[in-house]
N, C-alpha and C. Protein backbone atom coordinates (compact mmCIF):
# COMPACT_ATOMS: atom_id res chain seq x y z
N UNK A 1 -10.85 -6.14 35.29
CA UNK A 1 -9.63 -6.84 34.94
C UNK A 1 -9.00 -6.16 33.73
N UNK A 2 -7.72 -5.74 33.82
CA UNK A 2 -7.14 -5.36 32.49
C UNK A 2 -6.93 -6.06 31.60
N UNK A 3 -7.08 -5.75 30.70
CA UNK A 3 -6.36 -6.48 29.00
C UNK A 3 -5.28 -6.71 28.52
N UNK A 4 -4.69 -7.97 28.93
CA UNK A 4 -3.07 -7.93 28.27
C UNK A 4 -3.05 -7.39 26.98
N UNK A 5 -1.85 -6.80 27.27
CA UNK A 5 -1.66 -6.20 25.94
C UNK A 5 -0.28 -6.78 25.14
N UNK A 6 -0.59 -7.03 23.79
CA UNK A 6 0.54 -8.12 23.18
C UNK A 6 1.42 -6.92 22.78
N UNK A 7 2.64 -7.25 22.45
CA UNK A 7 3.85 -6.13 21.41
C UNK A 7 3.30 -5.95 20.53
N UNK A 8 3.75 -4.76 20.20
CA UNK A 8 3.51 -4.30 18.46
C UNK A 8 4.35 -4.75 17.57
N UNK A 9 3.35 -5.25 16.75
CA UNK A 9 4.46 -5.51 15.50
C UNK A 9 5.19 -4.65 14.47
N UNK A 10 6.38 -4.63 14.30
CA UNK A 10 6.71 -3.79 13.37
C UNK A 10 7.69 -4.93 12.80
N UNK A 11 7.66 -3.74 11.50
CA UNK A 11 8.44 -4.59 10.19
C UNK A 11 8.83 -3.24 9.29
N UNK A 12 9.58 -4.11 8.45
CA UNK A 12 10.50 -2.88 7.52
C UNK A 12 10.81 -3.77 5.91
N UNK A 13 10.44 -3.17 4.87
CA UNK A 13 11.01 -3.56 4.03
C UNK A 13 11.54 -2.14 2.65
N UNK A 14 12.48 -2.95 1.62
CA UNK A 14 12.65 -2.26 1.01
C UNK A 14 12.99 -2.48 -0.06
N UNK A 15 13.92 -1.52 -1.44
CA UNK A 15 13.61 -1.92 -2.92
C UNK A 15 14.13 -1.03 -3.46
N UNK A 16 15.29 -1.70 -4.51
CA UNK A 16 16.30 -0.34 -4.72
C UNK A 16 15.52 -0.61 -6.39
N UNK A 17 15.86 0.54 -6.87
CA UNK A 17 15.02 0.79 -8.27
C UNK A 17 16.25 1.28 -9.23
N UNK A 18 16.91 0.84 -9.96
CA UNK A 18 18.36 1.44 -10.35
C UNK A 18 18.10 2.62 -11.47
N UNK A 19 16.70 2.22 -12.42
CA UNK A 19 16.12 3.19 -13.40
C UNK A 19 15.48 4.48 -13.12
N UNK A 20 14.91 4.52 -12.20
CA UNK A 20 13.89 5.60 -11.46
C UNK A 20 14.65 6.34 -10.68
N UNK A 21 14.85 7.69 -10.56
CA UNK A 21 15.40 8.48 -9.67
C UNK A 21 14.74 8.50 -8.68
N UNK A 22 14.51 9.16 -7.46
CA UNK A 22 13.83 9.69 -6.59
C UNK A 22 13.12 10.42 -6.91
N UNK A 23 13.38 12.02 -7.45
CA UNK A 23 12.25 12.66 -7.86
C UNK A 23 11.17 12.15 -9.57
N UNK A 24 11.32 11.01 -9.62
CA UNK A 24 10.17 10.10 -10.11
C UNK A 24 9.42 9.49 -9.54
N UNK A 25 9.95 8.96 -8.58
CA UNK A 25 9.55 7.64 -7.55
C UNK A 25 8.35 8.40 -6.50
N UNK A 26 8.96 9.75 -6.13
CA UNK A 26 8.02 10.19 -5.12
C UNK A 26 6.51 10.75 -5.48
N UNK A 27 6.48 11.33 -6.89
CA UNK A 27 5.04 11.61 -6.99
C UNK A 27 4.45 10.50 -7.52
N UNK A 28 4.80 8.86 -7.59
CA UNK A 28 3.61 7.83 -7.38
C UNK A 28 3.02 7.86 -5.58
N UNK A 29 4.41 8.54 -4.53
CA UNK A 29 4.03 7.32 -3.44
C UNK A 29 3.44 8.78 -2.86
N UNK A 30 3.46 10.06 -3.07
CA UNK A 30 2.82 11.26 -2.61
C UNK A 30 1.42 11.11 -3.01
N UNK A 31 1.31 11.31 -3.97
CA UNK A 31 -0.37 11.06 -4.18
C UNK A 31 -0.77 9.67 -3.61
N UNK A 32 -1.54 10.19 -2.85
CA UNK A 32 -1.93 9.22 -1.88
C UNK A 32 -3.13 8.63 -2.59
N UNK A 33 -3.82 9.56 -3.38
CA UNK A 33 -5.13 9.55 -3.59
C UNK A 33 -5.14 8.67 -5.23
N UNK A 34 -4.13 8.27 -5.40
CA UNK A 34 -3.97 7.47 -6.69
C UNK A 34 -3.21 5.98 -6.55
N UNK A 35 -3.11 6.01 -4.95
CA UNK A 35 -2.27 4.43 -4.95
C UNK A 35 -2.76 3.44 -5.15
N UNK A 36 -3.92 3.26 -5.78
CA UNK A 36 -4.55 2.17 -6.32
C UNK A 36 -3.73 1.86 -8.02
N UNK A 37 -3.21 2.78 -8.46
CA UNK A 37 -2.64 2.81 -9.68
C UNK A 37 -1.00 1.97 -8.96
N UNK A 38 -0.64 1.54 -8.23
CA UNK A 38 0.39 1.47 -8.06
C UNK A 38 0.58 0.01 -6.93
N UNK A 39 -0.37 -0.21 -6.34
CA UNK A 39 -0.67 -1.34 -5.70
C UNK A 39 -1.37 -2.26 -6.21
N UNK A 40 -1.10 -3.98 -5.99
CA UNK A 40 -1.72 -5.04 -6.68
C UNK A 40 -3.15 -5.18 -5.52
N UNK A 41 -3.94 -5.61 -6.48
CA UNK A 41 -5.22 -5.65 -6.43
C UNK A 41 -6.19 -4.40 -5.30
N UNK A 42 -5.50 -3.36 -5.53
CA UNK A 42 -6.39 -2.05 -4.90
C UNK A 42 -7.43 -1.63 -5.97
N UNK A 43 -8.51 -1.12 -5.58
CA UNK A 43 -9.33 -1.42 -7.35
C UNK A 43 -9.39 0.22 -6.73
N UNK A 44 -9.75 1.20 -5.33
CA UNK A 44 -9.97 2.36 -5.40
C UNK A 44 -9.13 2.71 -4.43
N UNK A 45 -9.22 4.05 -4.55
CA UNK A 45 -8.22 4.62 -3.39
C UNK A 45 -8.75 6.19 -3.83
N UNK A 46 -9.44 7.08 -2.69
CA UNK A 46 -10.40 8.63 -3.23
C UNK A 46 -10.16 9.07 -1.84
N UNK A 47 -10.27 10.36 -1.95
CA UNK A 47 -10.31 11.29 -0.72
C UNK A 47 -11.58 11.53 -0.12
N UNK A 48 -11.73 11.25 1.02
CA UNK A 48 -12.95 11.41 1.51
C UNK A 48 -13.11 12.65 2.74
N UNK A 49 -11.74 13.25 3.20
CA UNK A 49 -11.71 14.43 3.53
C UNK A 49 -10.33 15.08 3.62
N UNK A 50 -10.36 16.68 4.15
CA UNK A 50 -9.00 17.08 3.94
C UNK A 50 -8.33 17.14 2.57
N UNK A 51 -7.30 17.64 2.75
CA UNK A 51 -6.50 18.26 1.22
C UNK A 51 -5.27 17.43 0.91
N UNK A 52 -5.00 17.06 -0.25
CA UNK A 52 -4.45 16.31 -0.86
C UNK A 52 -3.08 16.60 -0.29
N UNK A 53 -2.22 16.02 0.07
CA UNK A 53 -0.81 16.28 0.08
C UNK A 53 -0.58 17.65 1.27
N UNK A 54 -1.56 17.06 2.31
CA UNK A 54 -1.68 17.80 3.68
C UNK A 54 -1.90 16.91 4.43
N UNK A 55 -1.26 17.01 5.43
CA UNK A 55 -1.96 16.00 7.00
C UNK A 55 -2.74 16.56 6.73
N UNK A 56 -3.57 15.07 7.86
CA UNK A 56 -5.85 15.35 7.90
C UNK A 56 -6.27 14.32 6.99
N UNK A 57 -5.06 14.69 5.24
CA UNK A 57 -6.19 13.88 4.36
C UNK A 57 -7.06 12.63 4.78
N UNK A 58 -7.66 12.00 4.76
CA UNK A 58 -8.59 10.91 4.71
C UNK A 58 -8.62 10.18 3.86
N UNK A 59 -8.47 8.97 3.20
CA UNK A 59 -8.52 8.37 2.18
C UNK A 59 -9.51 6.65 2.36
N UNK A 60 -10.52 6.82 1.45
CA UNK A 60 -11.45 5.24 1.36
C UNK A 60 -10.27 4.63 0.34
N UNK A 61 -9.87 3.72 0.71
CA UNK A 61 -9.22 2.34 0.03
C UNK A 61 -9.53 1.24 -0.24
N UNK A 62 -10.29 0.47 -1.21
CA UNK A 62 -10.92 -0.91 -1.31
C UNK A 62 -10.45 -2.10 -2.01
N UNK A 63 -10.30 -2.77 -2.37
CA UNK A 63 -10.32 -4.24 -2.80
C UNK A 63 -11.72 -4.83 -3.04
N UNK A 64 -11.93 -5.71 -3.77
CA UNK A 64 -13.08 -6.32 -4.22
C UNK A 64 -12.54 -7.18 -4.77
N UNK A 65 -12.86 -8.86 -4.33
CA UNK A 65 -12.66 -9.57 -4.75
C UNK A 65 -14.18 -10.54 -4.92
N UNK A 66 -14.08 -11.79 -5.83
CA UNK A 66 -14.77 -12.62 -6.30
C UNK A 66 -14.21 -13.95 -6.16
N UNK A 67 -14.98 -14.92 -5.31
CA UNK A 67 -14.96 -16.62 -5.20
C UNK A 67 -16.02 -17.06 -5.80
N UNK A 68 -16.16 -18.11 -6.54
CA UNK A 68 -16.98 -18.79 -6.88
C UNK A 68 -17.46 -20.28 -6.33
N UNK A 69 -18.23 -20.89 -6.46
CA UNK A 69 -18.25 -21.87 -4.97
C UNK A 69 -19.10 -22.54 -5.82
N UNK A 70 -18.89 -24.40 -6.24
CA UNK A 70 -19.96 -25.52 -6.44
C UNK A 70 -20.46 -26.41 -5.85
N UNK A 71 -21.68 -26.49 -6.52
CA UNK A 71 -21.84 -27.98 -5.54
C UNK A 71 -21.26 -29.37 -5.91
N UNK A 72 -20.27 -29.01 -7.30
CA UNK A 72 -19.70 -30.37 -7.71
C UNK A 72 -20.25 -30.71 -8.63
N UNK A 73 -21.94 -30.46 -9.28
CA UNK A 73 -22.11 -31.15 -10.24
C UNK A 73 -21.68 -29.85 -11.46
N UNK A 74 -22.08 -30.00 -13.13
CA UNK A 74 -22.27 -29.40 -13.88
C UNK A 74 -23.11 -28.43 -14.33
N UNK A 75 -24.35 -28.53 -13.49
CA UNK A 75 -25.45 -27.52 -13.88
C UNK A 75 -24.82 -26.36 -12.97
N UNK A 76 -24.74 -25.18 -14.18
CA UNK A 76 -24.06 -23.90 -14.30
C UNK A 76 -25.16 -22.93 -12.69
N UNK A 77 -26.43 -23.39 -12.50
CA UNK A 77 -27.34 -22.71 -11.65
C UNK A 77 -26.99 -23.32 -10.01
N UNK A 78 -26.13 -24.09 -10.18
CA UNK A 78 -25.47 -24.55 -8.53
C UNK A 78 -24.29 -24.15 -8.09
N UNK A 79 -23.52 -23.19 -9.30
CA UNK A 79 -22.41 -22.67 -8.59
C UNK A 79 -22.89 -21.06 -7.93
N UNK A 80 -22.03 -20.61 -6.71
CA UNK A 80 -22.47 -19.62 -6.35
C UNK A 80 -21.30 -18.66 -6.34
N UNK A 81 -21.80 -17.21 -6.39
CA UNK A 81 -20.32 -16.32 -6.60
C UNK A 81 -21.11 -15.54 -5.14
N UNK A 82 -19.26 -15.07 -4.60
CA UNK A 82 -19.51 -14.23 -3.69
C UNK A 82 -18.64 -13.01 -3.74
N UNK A 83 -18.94 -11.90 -3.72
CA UNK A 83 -18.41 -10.88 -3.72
C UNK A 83 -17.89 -10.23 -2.51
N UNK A 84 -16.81 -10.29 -2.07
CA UNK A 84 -16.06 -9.31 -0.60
C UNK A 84 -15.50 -8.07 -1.07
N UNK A 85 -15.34 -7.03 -0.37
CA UNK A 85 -15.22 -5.65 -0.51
C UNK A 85 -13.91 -5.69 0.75
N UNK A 86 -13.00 -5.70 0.66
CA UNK A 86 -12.15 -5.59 2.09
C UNK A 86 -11.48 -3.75 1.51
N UNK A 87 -11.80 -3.08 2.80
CA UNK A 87 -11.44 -1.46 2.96
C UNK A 87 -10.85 -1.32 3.96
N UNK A 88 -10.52 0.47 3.91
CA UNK A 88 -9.67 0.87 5.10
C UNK A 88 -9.56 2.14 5.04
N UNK A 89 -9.80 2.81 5.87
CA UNK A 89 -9.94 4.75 5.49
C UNK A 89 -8.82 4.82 6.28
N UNK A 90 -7.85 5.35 5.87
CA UNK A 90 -6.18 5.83 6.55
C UNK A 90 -6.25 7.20 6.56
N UNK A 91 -5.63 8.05 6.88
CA UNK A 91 -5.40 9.03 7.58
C UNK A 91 -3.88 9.48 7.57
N UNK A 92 -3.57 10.78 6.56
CA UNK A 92 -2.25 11.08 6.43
C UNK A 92 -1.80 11.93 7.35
N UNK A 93 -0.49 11.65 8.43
CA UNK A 93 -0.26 12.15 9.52
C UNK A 93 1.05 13.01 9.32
N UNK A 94 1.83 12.98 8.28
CA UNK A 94 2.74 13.50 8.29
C UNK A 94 3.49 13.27 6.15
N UNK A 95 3.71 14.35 6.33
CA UNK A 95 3.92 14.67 4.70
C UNK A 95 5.75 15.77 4.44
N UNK A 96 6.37 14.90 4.01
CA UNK A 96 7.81 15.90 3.51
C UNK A 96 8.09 15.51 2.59
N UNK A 97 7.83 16.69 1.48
CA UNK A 97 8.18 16.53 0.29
C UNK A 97 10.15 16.69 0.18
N UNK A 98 10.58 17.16 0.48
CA UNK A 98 12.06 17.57 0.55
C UNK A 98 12.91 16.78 0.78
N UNK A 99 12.28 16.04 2.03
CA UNK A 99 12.83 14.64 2.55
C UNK A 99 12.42 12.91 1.94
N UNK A 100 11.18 13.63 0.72
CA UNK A 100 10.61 12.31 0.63
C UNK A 100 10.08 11.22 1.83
N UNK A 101 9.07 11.82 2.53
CA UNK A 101 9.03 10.91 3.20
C UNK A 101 7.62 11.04 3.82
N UNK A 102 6.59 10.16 4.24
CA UNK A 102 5.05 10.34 4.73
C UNK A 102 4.79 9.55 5.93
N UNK A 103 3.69 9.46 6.62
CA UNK A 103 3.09 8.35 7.20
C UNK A 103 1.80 8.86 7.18
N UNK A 104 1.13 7.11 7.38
CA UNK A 104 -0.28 7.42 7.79
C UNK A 104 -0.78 6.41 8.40
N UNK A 105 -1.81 6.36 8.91
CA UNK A 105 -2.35 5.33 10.41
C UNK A 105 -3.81 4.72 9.64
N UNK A 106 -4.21 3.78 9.63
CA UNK A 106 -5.45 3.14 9.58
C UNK A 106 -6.28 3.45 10.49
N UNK A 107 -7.65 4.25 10.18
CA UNK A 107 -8.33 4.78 11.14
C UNK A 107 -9.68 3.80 10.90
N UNK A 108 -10.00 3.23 10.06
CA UNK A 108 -11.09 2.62 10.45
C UNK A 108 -10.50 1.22 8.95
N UNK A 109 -10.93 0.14 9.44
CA UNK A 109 -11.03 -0.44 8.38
C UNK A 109 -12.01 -2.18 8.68
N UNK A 110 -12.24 -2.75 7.95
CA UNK A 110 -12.83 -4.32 7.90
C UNK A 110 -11.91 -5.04 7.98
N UNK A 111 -10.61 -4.97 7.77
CA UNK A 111 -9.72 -6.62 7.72
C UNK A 111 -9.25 -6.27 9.16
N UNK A 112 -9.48 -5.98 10.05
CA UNK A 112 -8.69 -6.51 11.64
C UNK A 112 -7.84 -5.50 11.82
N UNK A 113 -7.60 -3.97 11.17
CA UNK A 113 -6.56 -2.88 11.91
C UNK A 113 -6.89 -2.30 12.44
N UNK A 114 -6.07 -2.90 13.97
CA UNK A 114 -7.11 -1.39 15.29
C UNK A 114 -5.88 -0.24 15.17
N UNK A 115 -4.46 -0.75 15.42
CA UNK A 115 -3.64 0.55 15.60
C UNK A 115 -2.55 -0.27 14.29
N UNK A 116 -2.39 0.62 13.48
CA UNK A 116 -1.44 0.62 12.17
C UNK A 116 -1.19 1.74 11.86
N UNK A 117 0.68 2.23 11.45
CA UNK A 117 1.30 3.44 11.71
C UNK A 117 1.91 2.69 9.84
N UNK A 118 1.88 3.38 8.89
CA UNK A 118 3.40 2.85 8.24
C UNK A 118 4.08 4.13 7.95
N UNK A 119 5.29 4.51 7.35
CA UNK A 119 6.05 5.50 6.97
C UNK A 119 7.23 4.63 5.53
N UNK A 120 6.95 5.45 4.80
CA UNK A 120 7.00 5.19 3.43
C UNK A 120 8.21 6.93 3.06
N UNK A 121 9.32 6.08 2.43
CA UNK A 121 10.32 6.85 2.16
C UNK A 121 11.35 6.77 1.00
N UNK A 122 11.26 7.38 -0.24
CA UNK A 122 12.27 7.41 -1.29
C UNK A 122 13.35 8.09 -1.07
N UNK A 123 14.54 7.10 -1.57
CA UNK A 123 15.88 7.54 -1.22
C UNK A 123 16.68 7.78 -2.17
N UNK A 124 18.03 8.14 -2.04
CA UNK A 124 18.06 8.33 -3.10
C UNK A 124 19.63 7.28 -3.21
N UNK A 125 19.84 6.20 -4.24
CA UNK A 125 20.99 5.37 -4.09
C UNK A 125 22.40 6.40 -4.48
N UNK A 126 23.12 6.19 -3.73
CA UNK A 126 24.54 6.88 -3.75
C UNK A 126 25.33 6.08 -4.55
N UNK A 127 25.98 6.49 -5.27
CA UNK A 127 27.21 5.96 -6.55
C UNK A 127 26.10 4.73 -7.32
N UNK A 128 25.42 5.00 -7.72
CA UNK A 128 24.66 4.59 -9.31
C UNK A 128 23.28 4.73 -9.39
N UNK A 129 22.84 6.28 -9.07
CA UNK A 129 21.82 6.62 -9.19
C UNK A 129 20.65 5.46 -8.56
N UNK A 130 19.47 6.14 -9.26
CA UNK A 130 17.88 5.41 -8.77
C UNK A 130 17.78 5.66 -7.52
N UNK A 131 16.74 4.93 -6.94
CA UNK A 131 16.35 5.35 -5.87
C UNK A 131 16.19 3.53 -4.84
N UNK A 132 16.06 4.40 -3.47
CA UNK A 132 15.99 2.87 -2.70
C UNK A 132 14.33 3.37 -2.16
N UNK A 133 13.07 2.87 -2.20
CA UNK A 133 11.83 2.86 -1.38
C UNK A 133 11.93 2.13 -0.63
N UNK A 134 11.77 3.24 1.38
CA UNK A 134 11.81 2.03 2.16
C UNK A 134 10.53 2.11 2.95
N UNK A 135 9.58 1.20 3.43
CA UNK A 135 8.44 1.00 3.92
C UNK A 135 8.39 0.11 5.14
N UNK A 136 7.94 1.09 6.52
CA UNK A 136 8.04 0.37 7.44
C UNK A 136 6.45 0.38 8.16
N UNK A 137 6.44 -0.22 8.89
CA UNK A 137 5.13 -0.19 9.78
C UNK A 137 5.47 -0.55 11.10
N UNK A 138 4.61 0.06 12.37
CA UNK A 138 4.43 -0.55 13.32
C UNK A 138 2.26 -0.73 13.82
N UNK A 139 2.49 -2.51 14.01
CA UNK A 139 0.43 -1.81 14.03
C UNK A 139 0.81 -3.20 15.11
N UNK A 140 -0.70 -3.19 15.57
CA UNK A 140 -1.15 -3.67 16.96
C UNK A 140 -1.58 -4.97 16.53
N UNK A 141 -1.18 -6.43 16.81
CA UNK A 141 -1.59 -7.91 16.04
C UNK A 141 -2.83 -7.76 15.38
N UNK A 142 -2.58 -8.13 14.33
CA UNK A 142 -4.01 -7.76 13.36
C UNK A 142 -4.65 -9.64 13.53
N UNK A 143 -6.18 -9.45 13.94
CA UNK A 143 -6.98 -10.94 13.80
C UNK A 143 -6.35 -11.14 12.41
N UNK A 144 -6.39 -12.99 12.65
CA UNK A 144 -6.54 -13.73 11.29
C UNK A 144 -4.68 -13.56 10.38
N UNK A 145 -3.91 -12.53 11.05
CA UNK A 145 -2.60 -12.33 10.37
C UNK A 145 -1.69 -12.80 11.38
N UNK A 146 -0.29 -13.28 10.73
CA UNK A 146 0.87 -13.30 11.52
C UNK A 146 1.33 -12.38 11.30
N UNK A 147 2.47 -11.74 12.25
CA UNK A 147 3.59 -10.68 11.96
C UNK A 147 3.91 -10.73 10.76
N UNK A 148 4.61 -12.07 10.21
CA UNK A 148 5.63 -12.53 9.49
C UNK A 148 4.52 -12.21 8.29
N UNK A 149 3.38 -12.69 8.16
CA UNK A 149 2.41 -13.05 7.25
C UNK A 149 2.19 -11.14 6.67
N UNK A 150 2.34 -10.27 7.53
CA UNK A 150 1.93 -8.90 7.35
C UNK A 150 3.28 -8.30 6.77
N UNK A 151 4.06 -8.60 7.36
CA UNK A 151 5.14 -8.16 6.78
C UNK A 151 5.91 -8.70 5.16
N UNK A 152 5.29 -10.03 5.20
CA UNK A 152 5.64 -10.51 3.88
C UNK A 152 4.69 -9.87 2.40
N UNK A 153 3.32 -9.81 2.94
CA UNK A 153 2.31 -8.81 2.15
C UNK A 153 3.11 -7.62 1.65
N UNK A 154 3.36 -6.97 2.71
CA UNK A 154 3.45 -5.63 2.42
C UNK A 154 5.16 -5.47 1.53
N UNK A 155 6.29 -6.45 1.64
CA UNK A 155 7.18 -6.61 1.03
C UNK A 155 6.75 -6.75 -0.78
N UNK A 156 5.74 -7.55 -0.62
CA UNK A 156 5.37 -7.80 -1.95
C UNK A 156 4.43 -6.87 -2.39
N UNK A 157 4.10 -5.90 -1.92
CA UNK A 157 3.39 -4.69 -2.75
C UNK A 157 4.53 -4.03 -2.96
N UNK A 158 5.32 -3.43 -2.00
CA UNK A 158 6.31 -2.74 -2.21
C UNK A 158 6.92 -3.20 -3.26
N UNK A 159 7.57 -4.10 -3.78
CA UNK A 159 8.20 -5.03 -5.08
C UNK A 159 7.36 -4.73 -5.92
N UNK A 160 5.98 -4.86 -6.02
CA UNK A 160 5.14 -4.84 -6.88
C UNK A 160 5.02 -2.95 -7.40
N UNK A 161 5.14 -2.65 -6.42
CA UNK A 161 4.90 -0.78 -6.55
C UNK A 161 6.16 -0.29 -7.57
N UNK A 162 7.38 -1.51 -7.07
CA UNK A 162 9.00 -1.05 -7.61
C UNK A 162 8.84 -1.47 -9.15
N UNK A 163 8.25 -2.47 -9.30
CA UNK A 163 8.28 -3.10 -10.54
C UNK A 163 7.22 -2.20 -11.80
N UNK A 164 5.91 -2.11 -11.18
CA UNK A 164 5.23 -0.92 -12.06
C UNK A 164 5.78 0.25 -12.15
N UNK A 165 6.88 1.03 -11.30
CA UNK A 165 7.61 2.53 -11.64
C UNK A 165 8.66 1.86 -13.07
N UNK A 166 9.24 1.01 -12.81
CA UNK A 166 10.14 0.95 -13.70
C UNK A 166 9.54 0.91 -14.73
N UNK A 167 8.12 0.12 -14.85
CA UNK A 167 7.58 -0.30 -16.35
C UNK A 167 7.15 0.95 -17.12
N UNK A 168 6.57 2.03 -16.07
CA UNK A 168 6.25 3.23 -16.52
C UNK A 168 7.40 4.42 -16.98
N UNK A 169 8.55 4.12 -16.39
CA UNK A 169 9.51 4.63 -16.15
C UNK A 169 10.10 4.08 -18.03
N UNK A 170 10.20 2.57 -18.38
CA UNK A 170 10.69 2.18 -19.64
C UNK A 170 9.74 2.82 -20.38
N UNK A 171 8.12 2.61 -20.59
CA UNK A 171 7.48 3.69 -21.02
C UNK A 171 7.55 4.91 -21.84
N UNK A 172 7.83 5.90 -20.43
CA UNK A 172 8.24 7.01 -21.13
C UNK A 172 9.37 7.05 -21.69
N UNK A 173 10.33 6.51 -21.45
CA UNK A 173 11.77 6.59 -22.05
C UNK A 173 11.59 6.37 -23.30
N UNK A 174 10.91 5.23 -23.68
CA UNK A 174 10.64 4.66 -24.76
C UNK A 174 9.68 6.07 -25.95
N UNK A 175 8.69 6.55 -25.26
CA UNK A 175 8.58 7.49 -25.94
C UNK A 175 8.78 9.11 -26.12
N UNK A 176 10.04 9.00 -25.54
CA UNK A 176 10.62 10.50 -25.29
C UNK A 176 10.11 11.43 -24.09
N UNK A 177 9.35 10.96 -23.26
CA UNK A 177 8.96 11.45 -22.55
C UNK A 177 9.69 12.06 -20.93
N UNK A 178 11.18 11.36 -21.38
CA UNK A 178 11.74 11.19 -20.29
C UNK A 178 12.95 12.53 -20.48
């Protein structure tokens, strides 16, 4: 018997940055191998094969989080902590520096991605500088997520990615670096 097969989901979001040019914006989202510096709660992000800023690369990506759990009373020896590790080794499929623009596919991971494509692109805003980052995906219903629920995530890293360039971006300005 075959396997229905559901639509793919895709989604698109984006984030105009009025301070940050483009050629600022792109060597956070090129180094692939440092987007833990740039995403909320990524604790690693390392190359595990292939060459940096080449299709092939390979990249381990993790999260680690901590719950703590009681039984209700006060004695400190009945609460319990649990530690989760949620990862994902992606796979860079396509790289233009000129065009600003990448993708890469989730090749193995623990939170539910069998087929996930995104493509990630700095633009550049016409009549008042900065730049627009736009981030799309198409991946295969992920267990445990809605569309809407995946696409709203990934809106809010992206915001979150826009908001740390600028801070780094005031930063250097602030100390001549710019």
């Amino acid at each position: 018997m075959e396997e229905e097969r559901q639509p793919k989901w895709e989604g698109k979001t984006s984030v105009e940055i009025a301070s940050v040019k483009p050629e600022q914006a792109w060597p956070c989202i090129e180094d692939l191998c440092n987007l833990h510096k740039w995403f909320p709660s990524m604790d690693v992000c390392y190359q595990v094969e292939g060459e940096p800023g080449k299709p092939g690369l390979i990249l381990y990506c993790a999260s680690t989080t901590q719950t703590f759990s009681s039984d209700g009373t006060d004695d400190q020896e009945s609460t319990t902590t649990t530690t989760t590790t949620e990862w994902a080794k992606e796979k860079l499929l396509m790289i233009d520096p000129i065009q600003r623009c990448l993708s890469y596919e989730v090749i193995d991971s623990n939170i539910g991605f069998k087929s996930y494509v995104a493509t990630s692109k700095v633009l550049p805003i016409i009549n008042g500088g900065g730049c627009k980052i736009e981030w799309s995906f198409v991946a295969d219903p992920v267990e445990g997520w809605s569309q809407e629920g995946l696409a709203s995530y990934i809106d809010y890293c992206v915001q979150f990615m826009a908001k740390k360039m600028e801070q780094v971006h005031v930063l250097l300005q602030s100390s001549g670096s710019v």
